[in-house]
Protein backbone atom coordinates (compact mmCIF):
# COMPACT_ATOMS: atom_id res chain seq x y z
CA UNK A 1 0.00 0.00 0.00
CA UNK A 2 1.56 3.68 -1.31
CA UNK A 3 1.93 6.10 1.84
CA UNK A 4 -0.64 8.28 0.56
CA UNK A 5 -3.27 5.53 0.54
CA UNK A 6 -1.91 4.07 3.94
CA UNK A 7 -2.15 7.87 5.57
CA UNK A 8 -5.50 8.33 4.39
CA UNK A 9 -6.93 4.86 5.27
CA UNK A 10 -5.32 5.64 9.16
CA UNK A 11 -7.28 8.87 9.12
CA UNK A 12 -10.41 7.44 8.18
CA UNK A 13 -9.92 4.73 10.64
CA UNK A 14 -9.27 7.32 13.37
CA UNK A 15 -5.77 6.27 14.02
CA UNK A 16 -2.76 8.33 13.80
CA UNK A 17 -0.06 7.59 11.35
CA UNK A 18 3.78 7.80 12.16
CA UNK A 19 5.08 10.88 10.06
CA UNK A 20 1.35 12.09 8.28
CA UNK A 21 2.02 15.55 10.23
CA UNK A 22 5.69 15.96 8.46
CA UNK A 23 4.36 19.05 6.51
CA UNK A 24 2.04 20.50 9.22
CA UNK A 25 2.30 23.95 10.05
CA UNK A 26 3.45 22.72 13.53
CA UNK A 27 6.04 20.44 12.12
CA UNK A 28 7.87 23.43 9.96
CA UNK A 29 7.47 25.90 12.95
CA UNK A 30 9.31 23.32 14.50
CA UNK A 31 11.83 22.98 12.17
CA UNK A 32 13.11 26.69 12.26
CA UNK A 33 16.62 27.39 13.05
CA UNK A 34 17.97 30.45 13.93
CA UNK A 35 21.61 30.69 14.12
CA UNK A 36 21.58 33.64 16.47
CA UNK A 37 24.75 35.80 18.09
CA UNK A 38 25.36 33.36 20.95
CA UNK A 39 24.77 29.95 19.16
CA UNK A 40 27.19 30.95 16.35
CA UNK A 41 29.94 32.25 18.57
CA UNK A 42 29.66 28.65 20.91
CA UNK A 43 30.12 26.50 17.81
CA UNK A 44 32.98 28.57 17.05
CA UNK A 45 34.71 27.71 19.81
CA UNK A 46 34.21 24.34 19.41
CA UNK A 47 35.19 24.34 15.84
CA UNK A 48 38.47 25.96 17.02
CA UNK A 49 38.85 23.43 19.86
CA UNK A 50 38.30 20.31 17.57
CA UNK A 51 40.69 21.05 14.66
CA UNK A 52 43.12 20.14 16.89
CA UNK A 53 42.25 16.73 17.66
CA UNK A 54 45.03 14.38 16.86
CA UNK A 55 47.72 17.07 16.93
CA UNK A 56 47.90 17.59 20.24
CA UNK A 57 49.61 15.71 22.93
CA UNK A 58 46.45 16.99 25.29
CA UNK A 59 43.94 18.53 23.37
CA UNK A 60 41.43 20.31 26.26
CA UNK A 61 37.93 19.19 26.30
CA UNK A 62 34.77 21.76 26.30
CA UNK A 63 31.80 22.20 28.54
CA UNK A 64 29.12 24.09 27.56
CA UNK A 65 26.01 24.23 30.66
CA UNK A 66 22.71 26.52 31.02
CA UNK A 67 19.44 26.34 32.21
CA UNK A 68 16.91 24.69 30.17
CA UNK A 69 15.64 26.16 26.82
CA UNK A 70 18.80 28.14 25.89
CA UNK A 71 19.69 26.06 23.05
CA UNK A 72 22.38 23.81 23.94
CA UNK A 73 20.77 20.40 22.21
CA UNK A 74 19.95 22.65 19.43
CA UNK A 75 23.85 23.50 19.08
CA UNK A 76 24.75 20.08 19.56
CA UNK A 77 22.17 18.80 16.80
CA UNK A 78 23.80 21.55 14.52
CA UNK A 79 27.21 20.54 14.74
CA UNK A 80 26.70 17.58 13.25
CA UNK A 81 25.17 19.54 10.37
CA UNK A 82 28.48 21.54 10.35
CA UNK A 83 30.95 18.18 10.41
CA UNK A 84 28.65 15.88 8.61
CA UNK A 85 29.30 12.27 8.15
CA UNK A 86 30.73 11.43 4.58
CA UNK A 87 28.68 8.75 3.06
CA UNK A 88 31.34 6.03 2.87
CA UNK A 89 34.81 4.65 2.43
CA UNK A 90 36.41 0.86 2.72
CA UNK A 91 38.69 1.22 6.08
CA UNK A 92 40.18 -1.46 8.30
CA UNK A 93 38.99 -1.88 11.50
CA UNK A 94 41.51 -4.06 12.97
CA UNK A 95 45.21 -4.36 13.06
CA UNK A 96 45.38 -7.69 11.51
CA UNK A 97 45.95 -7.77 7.81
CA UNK A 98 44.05 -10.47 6.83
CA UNK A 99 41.43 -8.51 8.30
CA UNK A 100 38.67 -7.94 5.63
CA UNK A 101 37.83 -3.95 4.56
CA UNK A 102 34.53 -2.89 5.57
CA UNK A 103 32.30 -0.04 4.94
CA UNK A 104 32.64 2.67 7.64
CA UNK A 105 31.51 6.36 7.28
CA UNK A 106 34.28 8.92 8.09
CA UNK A 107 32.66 11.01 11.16
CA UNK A 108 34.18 13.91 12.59
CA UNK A 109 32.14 15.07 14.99
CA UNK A 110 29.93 12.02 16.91
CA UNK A 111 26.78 13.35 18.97
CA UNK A 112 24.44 11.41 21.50
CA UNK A 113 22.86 12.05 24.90
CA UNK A 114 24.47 10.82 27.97
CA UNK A 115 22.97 7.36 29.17
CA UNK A 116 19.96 7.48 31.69
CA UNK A 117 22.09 4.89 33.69
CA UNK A 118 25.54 6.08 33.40
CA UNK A 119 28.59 4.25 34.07
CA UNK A 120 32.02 3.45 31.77
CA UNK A 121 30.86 0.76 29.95
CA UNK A 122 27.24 1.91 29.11
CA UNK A 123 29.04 5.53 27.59
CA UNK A 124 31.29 3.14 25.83
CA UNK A 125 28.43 1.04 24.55
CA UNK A 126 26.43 4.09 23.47
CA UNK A 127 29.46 6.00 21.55
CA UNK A 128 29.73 2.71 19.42
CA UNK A 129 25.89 2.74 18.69
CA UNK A 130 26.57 6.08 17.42
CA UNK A 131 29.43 5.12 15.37
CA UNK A 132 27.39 2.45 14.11
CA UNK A 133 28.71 -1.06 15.47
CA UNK A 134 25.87 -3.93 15.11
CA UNK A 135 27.84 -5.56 17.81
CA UNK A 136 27.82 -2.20 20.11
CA UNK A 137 26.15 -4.20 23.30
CA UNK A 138 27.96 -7.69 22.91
CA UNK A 139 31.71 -8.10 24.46
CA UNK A 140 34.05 -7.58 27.44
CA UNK A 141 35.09 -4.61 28.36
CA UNK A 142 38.82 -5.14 26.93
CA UNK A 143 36.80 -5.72 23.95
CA UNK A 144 34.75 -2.87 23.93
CA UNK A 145 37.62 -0.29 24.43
CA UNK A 146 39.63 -1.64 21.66
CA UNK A 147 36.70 -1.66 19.36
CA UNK A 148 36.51 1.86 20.03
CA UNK A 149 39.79 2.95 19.63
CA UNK A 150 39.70 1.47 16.38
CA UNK A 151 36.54 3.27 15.28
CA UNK A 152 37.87 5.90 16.58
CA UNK A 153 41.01 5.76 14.53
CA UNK A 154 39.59 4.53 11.50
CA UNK A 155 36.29 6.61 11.20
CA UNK A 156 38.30 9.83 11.41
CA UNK A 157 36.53 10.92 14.96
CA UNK A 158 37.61 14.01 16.40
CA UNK A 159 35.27 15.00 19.10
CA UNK A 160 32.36 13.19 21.05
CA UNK A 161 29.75 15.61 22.21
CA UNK A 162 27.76 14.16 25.17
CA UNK A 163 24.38 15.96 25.61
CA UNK A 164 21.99 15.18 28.79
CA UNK A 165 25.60 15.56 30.98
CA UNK A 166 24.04 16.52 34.12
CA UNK A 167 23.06 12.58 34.21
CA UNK A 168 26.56 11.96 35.87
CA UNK A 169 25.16 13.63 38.73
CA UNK A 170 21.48 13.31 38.78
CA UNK A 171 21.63 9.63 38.29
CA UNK A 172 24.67 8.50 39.45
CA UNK A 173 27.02 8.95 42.24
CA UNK A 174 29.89 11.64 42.42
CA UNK A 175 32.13 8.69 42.85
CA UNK A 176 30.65 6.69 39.33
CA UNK A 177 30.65 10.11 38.14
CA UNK A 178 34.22 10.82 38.86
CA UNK A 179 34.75 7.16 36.86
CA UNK A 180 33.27 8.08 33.94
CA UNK A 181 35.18 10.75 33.66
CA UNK A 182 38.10 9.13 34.63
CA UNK A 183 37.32 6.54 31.77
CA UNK A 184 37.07 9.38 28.92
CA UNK A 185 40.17 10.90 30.56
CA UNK A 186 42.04 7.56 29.00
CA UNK A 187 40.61 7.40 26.00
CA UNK A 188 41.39 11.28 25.26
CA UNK A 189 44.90 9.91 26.00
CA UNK A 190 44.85 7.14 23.77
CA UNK A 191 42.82 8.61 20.93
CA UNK A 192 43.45 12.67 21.31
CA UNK A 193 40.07 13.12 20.67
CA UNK A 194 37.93 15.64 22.37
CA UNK A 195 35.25 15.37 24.47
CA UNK A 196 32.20 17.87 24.72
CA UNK A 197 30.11 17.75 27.46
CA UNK A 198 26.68 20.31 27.38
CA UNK A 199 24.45 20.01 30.36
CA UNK A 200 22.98 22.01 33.23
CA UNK A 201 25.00 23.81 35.54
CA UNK A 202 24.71 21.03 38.25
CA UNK A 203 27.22 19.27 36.08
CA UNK A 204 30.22 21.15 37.28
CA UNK A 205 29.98 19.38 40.92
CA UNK A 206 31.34 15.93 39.28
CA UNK A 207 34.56 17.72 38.54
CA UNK A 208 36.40 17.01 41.70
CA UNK A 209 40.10 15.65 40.56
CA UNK A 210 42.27 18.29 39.52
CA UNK A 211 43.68 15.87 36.53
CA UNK A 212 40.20 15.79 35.11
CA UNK A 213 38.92 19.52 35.17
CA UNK A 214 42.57 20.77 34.12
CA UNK A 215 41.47 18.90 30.60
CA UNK A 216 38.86 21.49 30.84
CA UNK A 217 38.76 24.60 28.89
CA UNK A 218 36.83 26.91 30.81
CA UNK A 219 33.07 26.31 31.36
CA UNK A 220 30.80 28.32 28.10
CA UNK A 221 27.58 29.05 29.92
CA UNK A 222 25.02 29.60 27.57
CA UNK A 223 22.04 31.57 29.47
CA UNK A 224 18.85 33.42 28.71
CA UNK A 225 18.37 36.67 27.07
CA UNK A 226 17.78 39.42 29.79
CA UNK A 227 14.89 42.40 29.62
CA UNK A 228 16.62 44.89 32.04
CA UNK A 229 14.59 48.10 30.46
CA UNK A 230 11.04 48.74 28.98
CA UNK A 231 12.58 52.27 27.88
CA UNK A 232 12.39 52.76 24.01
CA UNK A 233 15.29 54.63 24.08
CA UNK A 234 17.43 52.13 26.22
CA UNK A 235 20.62 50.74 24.67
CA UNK A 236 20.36 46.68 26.44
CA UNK A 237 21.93 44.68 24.49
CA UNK A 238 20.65 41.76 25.65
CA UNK A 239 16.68 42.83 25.22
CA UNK A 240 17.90 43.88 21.72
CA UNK A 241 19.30 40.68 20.59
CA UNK A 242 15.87 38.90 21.81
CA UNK A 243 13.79 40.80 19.99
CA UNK A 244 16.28 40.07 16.68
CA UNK A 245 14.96 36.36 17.80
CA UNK A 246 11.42 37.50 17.31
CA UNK A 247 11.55 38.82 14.07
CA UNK A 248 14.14 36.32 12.64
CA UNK A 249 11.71 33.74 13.79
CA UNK A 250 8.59 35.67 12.26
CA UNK A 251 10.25 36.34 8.96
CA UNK A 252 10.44 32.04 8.60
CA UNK A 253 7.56 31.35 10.06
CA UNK A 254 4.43 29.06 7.90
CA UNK A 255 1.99 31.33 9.62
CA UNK A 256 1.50 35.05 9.02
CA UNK A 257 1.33 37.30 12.15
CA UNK A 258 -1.32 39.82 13.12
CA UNK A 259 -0.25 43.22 13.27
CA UNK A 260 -1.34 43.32 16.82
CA UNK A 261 1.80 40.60 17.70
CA UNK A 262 4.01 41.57 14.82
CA UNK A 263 7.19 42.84 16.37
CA UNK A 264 8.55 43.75 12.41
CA UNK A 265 5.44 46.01 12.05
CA UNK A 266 6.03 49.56 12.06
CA UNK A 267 2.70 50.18 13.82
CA UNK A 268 2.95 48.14 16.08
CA UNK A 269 4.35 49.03 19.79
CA UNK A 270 7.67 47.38 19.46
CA UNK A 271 8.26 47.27 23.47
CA UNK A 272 4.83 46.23 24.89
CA UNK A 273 4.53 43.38 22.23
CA UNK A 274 8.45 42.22 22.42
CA UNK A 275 7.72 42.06 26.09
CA UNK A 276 4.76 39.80 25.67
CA UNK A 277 6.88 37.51 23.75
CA UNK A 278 9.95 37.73 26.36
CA UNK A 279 7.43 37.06 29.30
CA UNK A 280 6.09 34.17 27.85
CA UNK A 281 9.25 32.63 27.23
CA UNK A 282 11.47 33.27 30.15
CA UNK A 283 14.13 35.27 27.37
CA UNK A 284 14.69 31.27 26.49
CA UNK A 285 14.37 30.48 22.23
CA UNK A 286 13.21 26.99 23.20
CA UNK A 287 9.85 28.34 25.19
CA UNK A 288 9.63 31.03 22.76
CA UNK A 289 9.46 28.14 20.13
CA UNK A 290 6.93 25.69 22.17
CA UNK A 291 4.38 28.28 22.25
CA UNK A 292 4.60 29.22 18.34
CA UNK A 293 4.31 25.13 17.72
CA UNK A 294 1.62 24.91 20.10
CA UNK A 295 -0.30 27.91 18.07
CA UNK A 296 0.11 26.37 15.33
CA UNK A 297 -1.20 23.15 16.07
CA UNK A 298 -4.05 24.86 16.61
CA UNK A 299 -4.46 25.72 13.01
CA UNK A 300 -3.78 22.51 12.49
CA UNK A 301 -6.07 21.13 14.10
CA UNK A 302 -8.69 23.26 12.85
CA UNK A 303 -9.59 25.53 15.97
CA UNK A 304 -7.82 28.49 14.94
CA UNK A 305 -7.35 30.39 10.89
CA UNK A 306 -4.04 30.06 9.87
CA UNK A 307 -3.52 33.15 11.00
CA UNK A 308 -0.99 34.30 14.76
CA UNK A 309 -3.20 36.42 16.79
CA UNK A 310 -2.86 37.52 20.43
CA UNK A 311 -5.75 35.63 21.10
CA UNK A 312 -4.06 32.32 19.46
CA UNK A 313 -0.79 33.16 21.45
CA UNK A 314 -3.05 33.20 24.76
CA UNK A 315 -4.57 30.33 24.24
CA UNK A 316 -1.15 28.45 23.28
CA UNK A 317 0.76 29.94 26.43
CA UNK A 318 -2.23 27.86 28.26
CA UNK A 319 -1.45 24.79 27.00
CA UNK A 320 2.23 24.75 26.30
CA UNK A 321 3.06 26.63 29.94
CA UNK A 322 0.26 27.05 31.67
CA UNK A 323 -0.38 30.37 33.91
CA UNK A 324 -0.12 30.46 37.57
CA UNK A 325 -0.05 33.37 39.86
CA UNK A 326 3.87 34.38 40.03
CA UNK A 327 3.37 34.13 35.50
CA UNK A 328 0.48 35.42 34.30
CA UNK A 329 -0.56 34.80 30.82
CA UNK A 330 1.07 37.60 28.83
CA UNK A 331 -0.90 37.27 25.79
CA UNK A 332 -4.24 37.58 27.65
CA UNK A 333 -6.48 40.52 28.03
CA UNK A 334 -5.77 40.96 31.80
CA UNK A 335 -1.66 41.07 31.94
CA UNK A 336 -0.75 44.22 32.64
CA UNK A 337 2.93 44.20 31.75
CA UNK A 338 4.42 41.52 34.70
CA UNK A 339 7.66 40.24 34.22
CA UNK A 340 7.85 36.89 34.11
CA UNK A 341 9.52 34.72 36.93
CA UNK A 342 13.20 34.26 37.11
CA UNK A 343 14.83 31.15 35.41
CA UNK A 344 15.48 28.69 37.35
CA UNK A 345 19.21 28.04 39.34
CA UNK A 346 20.81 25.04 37.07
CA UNK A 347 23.51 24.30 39.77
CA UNK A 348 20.88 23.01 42.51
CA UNK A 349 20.30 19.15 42.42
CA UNK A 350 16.96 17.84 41.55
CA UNK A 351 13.95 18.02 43.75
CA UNK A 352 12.80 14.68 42.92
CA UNK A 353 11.19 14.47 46.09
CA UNK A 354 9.35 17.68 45.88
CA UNK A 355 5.93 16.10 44.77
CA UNK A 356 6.06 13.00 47.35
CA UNK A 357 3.82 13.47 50.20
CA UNK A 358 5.17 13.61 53.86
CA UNK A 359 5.03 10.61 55.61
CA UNK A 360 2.56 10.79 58.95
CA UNK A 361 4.26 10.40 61.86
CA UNK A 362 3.19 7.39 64.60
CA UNK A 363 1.86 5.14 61.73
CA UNK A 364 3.16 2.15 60.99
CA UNK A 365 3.28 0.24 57.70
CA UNK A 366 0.91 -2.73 57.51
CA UNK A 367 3.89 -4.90 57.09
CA UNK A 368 5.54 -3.78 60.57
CA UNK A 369 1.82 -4.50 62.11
CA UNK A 370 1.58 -7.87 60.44
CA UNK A 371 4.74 -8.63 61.87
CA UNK A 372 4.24 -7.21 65.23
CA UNK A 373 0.80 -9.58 65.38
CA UNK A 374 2.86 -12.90 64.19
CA UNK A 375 5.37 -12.07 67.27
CA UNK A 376 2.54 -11.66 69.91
CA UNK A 377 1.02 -15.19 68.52
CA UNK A 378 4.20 -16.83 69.33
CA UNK A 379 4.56 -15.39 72.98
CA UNK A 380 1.07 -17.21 73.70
């Protein structure tokens, strides 16, 4: 059955279909990329960092941390649009001649997220899934390592970028932390590569041997726009650059924008709506883009024109964030021009406890009482 005929027989039937939304006007709000001041200069760096690899006796490795919705899995899905993978070549992997040539892609930059259950050999295992190996969960450890080093070699690798880094401290230990680092301290010794690390600011506690953070370059932190001034006439950079954002994000947009929300408009009140936009996101691109795609699968969905309206934009805050006393909908017609909440701190741990309820004191578990009953039937 064609995917045409297979798409519309789902919808008939009520059921979704895997991929029948890839031209939505959600899906290519989604897709919209813009390289802005702070992005571009970060890959820079790393660009300047990685042409190194191999040359070096030490090359230093890169950390990049920042709250949530800054852009930092965004920058590490574009690097691998800057260093793409070549297609293929024949190249040994393995020392022994009568080895036969296989197919391996040269890749200079590799990219994946940090394992939810991090330890040595689970990184290990998940760099050579990314690289490709069928075999990437079967072997010892000795095995493993070698394999890598050989991919490594062989595939033209120059940098691993580890997204998600934070998990060596939100799911494991400092101490397994410590030995995953540890572990990609040797193979930066062995291979020269370098290793890129972007996570929240938590992830800096890990770092407590002075032979592992002197690998280090110093720590990019890649933060939220600010919105310091509501004055027309104020010079802030920072409100400035966020408002480029808008526009740049307007201009590619599927959807037109009212006048009313149209920050490019000349009759519009550049301040009051930029602030709208900045209040709803936090100054962070990656809110700013969940409420666009959330308007806009509203058109999709039929309960909205195809048209970005205030009205739209309130309704989408709703969903996507949701208002709450300390952030009022900014889009709606009773905001009155409050700032947003501050972002939250990145270097605090997790409260995964925060939604538990307390325990009530003087009550025992059922277990303890069963227990406490089976004792009392053997005094009698």
């Amino acid at each position: 059955m064609s995917g045409n005929a297979e798409e519309k027989k789902g919808r008939m039937a009520g059921r979704p279909v895997r991929g029948s939304m890839a031209s939505s006007y959600a899906a290519r709000m989604d897709a919209i990329r813009v390289p802005h001041d702070r992005f571009r200069k970060a890959a820079e760096s790393i660009g300047r960092t990685i042409q190194y690899a191999g040359s070096l006796k030490e090359v230093p490795c890169r950390m990049f941390s920042g709250p949530a919705g800054v852009g930092k899995s965004t920058l590490a899905e574009a690097l691998q649009g800057l260093y793409p993978a070549v297609p293929s070549r024949e190249a040994p992997l393995d020392t022994d001649p009568d080895e036969p040539l296989v197919t391996a892609p040269n890749m200079p930059v590799v990219v994946l997220n940090m394992p939810t259950d991090p330890n040595p050999m689970n990184v290990c295992r998940a760099i050579l899934e990314a690289l490709g190996d069928p075999d990437f969960d079967v072997g010892t450890k000795a095995s493993l390592e070698k394999r890598l080093e050989r991919c490594i070699k062989h595939m033209g690798v120059c940098a691993i970028l580890l997204d998600e880094a934070q998990r060596l401290v939100d799911r494991a230990s400092v101490k397994a932390g410590q030995a995953i680092l540890d572990w990609m301290k040797d193979r930066q010794a062995r291979s020269r590569i370098v290793f890129i690390l972007v996570g929240l600011g938590r992830l800096r506690n890990v770092f407590g041997d002075p032979q592992i953070w002197r690998r280090y370059d110093a720590v990019v932190r890649l933060l939220p726009y600010e919105w310091r001034d509501d004055r027309p006439e104020s010079n802030d950079k920072d409100r400035a650059d966020f408002l480029g954002l808008v526009k740049a994000v307007q201009r590619k947009s599927p959807l037109p924008f009212s006048k009313e929300v149209d920050v490019s408009c000349p009759e519009a009140d550049l301040i009051l709506v930029g602030k709208r936009f900045f209040s709803a996101s936090q100054g962070r691109p990656g809110l700013l883009m969940k409420v666009l795609v959330n308007a806009a699968q509203q058109v999709d969905n039929g309960r909205a024109p195809p048209l970005i309206t205030r009205e739209l934009l309130a309704v989408a805050f709703d969903e996507a964030i949701g208002e709450r006393p300390e952030w009022p909908n900014p889009f709606s017609n009773g905001w009155r021009g409050e700032m947003c909440p501050p972002v939250e701190d990145d270097f605090q741990p997790p409260d995964i406890f925060a939604n538990r309820l307390p325990r009530r004191r003087g009550r025992r578990s059922r277990s303890s009482q069963l227990a406490d009953a089976r004792q009392s039937l053997r005094k009698r």
